[in-house]
Protein backbone atom coordinates (compact mmCIF):
# COMPACT_ATOMS: atom_id res chain seq x y z
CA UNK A 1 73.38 135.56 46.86
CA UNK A 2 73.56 133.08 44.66
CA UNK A 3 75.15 134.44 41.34
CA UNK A 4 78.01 136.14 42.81
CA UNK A 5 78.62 132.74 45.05
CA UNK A 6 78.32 130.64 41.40
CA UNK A 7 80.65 133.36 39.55
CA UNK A 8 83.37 132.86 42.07
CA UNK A 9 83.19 128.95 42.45
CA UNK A 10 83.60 129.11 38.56
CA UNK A 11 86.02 131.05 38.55
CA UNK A 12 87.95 129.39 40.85
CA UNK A 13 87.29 125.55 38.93
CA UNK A 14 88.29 127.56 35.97
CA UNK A 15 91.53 128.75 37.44
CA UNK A 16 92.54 125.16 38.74
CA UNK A 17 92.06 123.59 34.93
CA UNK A 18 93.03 126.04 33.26
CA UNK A 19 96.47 127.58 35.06
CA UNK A 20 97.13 130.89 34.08
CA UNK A 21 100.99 131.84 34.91
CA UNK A 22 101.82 135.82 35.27
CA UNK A 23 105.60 137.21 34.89
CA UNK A 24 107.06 138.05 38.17
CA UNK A 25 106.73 141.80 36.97
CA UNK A 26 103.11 142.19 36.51
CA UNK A 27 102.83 140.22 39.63
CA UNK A 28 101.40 143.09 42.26
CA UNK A 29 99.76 144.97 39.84
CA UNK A 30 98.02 141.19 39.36
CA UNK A 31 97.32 140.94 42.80
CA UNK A 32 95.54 143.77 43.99
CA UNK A 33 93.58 143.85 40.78
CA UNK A 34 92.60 140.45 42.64
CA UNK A 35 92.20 141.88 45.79
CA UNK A 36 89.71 144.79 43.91
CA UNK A 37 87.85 141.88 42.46
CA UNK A 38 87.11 139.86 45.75
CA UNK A 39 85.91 143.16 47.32
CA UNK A 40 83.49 143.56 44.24
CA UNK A 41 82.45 139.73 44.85
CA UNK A 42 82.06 140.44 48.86
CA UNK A 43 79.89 143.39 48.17
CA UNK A 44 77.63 141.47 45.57
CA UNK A 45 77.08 138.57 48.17
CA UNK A 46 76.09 141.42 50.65
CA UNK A 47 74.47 143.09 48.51
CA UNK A 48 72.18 139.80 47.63
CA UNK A 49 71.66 139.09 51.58
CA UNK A 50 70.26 143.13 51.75
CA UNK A 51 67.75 142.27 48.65
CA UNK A 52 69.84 145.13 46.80
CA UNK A 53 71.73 143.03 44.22
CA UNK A 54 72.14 145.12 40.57
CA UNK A 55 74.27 142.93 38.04
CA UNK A 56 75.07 145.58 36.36
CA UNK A 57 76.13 147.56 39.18
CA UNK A 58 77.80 144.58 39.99
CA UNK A 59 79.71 143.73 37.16
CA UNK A 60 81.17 147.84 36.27
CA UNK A 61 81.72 147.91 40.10
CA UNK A 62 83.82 144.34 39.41
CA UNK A 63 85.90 145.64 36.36
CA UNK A 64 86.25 149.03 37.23
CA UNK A 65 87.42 148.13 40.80
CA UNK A 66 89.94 145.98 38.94
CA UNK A 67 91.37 148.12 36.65
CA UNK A 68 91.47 151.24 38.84
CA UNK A 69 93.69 149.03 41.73
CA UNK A 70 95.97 147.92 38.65
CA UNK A 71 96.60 151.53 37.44
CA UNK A 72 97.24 152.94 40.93
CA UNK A 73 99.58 150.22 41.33
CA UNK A 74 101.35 150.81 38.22
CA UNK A 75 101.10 154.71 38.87
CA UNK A 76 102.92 154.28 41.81
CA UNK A 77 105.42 152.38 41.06
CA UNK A 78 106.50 154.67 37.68
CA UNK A 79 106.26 157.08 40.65
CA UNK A 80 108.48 155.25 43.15
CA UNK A 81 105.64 155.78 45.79
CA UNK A 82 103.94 152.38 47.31
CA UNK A 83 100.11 153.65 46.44
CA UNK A 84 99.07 149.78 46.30
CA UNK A 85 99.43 149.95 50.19
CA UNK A 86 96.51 152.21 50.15
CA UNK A 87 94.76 150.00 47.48
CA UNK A 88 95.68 147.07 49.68
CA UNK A 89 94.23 148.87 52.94
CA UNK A 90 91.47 149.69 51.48
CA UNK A 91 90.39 146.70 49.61
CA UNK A 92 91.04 144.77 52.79
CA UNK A 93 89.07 146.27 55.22
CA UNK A 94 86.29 146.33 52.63
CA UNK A 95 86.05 142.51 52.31
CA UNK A 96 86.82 142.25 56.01
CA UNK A 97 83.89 144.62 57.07
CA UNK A 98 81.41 143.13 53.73
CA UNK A 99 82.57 139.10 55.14
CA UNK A 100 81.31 140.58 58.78
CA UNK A 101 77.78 141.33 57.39
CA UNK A 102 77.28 138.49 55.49
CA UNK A 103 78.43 136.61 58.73
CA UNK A 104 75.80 137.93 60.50
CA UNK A 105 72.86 137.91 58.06
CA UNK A 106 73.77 134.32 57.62
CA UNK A 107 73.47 134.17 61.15
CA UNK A 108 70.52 135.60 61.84
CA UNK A 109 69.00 133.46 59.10
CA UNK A 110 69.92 130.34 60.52
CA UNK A 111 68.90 130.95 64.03
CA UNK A 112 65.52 132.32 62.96
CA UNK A 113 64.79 129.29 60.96
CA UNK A 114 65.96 126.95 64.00
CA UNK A 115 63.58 128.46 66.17
């Protein structure tokens, strides 16, 4: 649980320093590749709590997660159809559902030690 937890933290410290500024156009197909890359970090942290973490299972799932939400994104919109709703859907109730279980592993892990 911990190397997905470190990755994002980084990440995030590296993000504040170092300020990365995207054109208004490549802005949503930005964002969901974001939104593709949290799920991938929500699954790793779940995956960790289940004892069933792979890095490198983790890190294709990451990029390729990424990429794929950017090129629907950008599919659809040369198409003039909103897929990235479906990306966002998707990738939402993913990290939703993945920030339940690690909710209640952490949970259960607390309690048991309390007792």
């Amino acid at each position: 649980m911990l190397l997905p937890l470190i990755g994002l933290i980084l990440g995030i410290i590296i993000g504040l320093i170092y300020p990365i500024y995207i054109p208004v156009y490549y802005a949503p197909y930005v964002s969901i590749a974001v939104l593709a890359a949290l799920d991938s970090v929500f699954g790793g942290i779940k995956a960790v709590g289940e004892n069933n973490f792979d890095i490198y299972i983790f890190i294709t799932g990451f990029f390729t997660n990424a990429l794929l939400a950017g090129f629907l994104a950008y599919l659809g919109d040369r198409l003039g159809i909103p897929i990235y709703l479906a990306a966002i859907f998707v990738f939402g109730v993913r990290i939703f559902q993945n920030l339940a279980i690690i909710r209640r592993e952490f949970l259960d892990k607390f309690f048991k030690n309390q007792k």
